[in-house]
C-alpha atoms as a PDB file:
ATOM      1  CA  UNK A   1     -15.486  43.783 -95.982  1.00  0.00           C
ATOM      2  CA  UNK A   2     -16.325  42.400 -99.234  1.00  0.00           C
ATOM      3  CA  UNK A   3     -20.085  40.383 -97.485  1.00  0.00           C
ATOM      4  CA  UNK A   4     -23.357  41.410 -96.560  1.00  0.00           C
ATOM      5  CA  UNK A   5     -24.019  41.557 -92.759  1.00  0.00           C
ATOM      6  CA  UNK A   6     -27.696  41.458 -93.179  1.00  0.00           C
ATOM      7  CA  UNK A   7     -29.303  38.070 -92.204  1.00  0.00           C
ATOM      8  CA  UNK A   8     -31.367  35.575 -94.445  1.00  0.00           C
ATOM      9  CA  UNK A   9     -33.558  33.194 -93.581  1.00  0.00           C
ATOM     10  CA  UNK A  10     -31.116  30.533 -92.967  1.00  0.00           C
ATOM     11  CA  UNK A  11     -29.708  32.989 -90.077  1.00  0.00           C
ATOM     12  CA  UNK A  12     -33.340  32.308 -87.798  1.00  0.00           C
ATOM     13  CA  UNK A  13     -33.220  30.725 -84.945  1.00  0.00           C
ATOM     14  CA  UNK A  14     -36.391  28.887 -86.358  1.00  0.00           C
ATOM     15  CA  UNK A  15     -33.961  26.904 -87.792  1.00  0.00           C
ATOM     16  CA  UNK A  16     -32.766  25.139 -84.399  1.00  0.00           C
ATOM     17  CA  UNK A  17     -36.556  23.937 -83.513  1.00  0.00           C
ATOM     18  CA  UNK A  18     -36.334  20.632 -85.616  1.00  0.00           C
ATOM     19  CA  UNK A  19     -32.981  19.574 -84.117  1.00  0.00           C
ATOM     20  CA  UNK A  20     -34.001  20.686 -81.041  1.00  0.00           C
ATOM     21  CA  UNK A  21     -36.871  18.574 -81.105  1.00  0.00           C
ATOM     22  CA  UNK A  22     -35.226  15.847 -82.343  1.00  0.00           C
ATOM     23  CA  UNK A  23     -32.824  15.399 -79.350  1.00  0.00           C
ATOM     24  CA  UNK A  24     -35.361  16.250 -77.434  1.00  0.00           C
ATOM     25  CA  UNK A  25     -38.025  13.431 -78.722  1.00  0.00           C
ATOM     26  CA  UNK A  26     -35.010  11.106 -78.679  1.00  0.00           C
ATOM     27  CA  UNK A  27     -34.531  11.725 -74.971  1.00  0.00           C
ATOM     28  CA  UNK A  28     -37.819  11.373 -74.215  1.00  0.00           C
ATOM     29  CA  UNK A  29     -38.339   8.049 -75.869  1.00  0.00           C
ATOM     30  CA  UNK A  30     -34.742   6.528 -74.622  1.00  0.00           C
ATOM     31  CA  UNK A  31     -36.011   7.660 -71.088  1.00  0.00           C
ATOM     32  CA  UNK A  32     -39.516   6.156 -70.626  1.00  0.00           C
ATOM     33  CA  UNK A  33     -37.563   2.785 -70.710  1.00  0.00           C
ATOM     34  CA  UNK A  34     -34.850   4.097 -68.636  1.00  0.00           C
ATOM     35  CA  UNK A  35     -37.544   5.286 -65.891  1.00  0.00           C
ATOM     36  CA  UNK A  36     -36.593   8.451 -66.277  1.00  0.00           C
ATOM     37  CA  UNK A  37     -39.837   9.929 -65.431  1.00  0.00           C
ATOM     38  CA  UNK A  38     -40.259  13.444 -64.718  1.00  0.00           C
ATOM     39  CA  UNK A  39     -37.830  14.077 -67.309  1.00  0.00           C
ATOM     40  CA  UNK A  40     -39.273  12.338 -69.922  1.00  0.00           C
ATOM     41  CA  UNK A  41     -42.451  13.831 -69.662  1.00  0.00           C
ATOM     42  CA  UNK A  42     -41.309  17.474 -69.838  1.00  0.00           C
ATOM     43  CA  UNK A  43     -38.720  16.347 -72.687  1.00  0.00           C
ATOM     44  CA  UNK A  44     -41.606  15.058 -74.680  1.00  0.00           C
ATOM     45  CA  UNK A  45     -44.121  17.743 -74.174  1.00  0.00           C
ATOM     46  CA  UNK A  46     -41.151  20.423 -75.117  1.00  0.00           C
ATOM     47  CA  UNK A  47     -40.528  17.978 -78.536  1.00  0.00           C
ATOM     48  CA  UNK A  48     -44.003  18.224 -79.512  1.00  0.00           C
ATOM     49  CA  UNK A  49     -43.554  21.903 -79.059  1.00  0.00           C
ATOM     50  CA  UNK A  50     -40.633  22.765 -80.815  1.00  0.00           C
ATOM     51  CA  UNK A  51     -41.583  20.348 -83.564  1.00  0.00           C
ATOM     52  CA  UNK A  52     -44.724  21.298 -84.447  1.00  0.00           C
ATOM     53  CA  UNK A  53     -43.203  24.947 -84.449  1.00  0.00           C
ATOM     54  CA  UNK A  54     -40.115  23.665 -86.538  1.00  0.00           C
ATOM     55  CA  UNK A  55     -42.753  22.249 -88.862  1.00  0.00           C
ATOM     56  CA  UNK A  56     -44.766  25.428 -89.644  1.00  0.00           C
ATOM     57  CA  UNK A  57     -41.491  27.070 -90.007  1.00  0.00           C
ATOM     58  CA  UNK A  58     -40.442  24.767 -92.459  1.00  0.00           C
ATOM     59  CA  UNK A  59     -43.575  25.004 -94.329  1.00  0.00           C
ATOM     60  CA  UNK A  60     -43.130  28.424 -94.789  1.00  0.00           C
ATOM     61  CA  UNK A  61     -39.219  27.573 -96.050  1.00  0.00           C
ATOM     62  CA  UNK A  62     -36.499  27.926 -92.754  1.00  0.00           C
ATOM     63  CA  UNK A  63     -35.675  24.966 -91.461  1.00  0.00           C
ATOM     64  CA  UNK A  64     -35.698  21.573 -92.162  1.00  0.00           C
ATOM     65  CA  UNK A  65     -39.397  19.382 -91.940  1.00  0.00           C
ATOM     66  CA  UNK A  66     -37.929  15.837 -91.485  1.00  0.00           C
ATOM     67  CA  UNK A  67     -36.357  17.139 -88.159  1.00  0.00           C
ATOM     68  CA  UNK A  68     -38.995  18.563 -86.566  1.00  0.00           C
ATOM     69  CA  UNK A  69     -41.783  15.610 -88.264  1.00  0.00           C
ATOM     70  CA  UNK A  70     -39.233  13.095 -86.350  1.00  0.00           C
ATOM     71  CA  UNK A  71     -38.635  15.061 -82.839  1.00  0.00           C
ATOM     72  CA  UNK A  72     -42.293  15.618 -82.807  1.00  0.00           C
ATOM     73  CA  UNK A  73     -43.267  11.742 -83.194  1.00  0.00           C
ATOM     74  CA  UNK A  74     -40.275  10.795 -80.706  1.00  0.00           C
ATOM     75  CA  UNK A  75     -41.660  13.217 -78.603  1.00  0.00           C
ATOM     76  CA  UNK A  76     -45.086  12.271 -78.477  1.00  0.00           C
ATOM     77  CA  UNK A  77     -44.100   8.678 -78.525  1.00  0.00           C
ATOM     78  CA  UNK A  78     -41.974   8.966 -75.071  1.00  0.00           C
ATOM     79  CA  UNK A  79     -44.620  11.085 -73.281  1.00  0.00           C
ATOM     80  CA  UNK A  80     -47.392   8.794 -74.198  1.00  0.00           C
ATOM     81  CA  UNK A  81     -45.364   6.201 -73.418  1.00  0.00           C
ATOM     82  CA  UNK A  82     -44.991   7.498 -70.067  1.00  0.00           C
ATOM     83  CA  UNK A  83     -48.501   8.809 -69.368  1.00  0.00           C
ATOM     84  CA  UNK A  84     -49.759   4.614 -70.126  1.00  0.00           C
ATOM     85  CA  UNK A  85     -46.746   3.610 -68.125  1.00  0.00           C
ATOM     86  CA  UNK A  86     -47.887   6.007 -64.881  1.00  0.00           C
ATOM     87  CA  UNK A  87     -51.967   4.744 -65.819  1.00  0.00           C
ATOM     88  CA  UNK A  88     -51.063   1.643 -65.556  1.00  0.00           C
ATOM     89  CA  UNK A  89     -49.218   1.548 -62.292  1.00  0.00           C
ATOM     90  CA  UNK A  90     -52.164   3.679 -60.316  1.00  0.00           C
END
């Protein structure tokens, strides 16, 4: 075996939180239109999780920032979307 088996920094699993986020932001926005309530709300609070994780992993160098800056603003977009949308109907 002519390769290292140890793992770098590129081997983290911090490296899925941006992408995560991102789908997950993405969902939530594309969902408060869709009425997809309860779903949206726990995809967006997740997104704003996993992106402002994904960011300070990316700070520190694993990971990508413009993934997890996006998810995270998708995210919080959908679920405050949603939280006017349900203040507004009571």
């Amino acid at each position: 075996m002519a390769g290292s088996t140890t793992s770098t920094a590129t081997d983290s699993p911090a490296t899925a939180l941006g992408p995560t986020a991102l789908v997950l932001g993405a969902f939530s926005a594309v969902g408060t239109w869709a009425f997809l309530i309860p779903w949206t709300v726990l995809a967006g609070a997740l997104a704003i999780t996993f992106g402002v994780m994904g960011m300070h992993y990316a700070r520190k160098g694993t990971g990508r920032l413009w993934t997890a800056v996006t998810g995270t603003a998708l995210g919080a977009a959908g679920f405050l979307g949603t939280v006017m949308l349900l203040w507004a109907m009571s």
